[in-house]
Protein backbone atom coordinates (compact mmCIF):
# COMPACT_ATOMS: atom_id res chain seq x y z
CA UNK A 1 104.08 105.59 90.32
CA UNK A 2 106.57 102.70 90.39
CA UNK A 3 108.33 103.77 93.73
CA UNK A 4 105.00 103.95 95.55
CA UNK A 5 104.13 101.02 94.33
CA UNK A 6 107.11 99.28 94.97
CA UNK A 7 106.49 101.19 98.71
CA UNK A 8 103.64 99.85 98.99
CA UNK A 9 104.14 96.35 98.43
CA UNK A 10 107.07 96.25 101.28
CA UNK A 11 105.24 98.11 103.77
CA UNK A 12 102.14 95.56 103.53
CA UNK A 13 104.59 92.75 103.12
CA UNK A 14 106.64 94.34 106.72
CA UNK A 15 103.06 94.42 108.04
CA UNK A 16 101.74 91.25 107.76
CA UNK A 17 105.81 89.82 108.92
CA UNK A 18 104.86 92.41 112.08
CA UNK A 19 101.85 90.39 112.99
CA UNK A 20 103.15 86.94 112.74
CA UNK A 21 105.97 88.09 114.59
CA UNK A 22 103.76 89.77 117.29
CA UNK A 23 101.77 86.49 117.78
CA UNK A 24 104.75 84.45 117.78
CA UNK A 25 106.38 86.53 120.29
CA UNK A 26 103.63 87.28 122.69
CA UNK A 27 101.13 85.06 121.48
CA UNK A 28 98.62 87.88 120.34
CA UNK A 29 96.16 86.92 118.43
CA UNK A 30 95.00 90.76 117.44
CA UNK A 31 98.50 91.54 116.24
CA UNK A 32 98.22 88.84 113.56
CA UNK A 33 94.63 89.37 112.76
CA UNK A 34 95.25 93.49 112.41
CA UNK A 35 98.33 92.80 110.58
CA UNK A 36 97.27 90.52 108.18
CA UNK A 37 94.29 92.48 107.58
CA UNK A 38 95.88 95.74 106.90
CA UNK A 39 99.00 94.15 105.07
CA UNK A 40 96.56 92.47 102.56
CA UNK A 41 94.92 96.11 102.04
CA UNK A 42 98.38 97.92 101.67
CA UNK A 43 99.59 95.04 99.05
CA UNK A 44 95.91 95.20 97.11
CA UNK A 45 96.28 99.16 97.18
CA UNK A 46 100.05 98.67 95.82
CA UNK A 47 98.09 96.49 93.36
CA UNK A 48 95.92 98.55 92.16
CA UNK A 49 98.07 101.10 90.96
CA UNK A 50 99.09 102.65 88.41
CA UNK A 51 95.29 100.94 86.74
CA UNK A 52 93.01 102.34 89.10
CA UNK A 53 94.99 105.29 90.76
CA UNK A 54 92.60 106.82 92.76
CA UNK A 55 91.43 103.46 94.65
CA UNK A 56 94.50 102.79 95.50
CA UNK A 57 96.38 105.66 96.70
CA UNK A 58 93.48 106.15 98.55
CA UNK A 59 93.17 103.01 99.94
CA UNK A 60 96.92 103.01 100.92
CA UNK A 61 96.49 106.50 102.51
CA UNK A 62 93.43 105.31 104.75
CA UNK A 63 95.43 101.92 105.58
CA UNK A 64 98.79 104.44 106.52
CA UNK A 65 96.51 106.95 108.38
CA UNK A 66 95.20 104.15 110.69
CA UNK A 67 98.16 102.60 111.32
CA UNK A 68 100.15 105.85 111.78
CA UNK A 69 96.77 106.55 114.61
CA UNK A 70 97.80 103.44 115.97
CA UNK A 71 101.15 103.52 116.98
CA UNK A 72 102.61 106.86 117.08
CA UNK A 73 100.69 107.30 120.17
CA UNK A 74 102.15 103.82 121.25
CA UNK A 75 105.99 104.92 120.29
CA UNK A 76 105.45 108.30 122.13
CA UNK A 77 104.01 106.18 125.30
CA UNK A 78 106.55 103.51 125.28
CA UNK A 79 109.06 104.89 123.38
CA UNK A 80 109.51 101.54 121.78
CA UNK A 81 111.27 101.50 118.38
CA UNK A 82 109.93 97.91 117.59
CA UNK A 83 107.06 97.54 116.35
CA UNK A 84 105.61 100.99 117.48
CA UNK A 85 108.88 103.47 116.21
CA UNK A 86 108.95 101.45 112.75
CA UNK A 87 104.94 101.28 112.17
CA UNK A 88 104.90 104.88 112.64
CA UNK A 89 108.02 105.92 110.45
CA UNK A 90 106.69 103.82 107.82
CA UNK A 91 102.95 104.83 108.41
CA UNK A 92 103.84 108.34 108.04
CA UNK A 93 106.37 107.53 105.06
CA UNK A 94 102.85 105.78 103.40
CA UNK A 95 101.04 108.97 104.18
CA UNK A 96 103.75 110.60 101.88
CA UNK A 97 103.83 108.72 99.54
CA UNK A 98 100.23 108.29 98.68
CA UNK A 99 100.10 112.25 99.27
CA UNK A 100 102.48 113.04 96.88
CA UNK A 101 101.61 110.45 94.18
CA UNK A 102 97.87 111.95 94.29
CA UNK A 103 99.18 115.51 93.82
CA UNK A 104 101.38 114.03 91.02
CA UNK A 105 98.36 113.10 88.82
């Protein structure tokens, strides 16, 4: 449980850096908002565990799922690796994890 933990925490923490860096950038004010948001679930999720398994992994597998919906259509469109090739790698990487660690039990 310590690796997807550990997982956990950098994804939200790459997240949230994502979203400042998407505002800074381009000045977009739903990148930070949506990355904020979803880092702070990813790093409560990585939180959670290993005390309340279940909440978390499943919170960090709902957070990867949505993010993986988000931009793996936007990496195949725009073919993109930043943000949109690295949000999905990592979103599907989350998916993983949070897969594997619930079949671990």
């Amino acid at each position: 449980m310590g690796a997807t933990k550990i997982y956990f925490i950098i994804f939200g923490v790459l997240t949230i850096a994502g979203g400042i860096i998407g505002y800074v950038k381009a000045g977009s004010l739903p990148s930070i908002i949506a990355g904020s948001i979803t880092g702070l679930l990813l790093l409560i999720a990585a939180l959670l565990l290993p005390e309340h398994r279940a909440i978390g992994l499943a919170t960090a597998f709902v957070i990867s799922l949505l993010l993986a919906a988000q931009f793996i259509p936007k990496f195949i469109r725009t073919g993109k690796a930043m943000p949109a090739g690295m949000m999905s790698i990592l979103s599907v990487i989350g998916i993983a994890m949070a897969l594997v660690a619930w079949m671990k039990k």
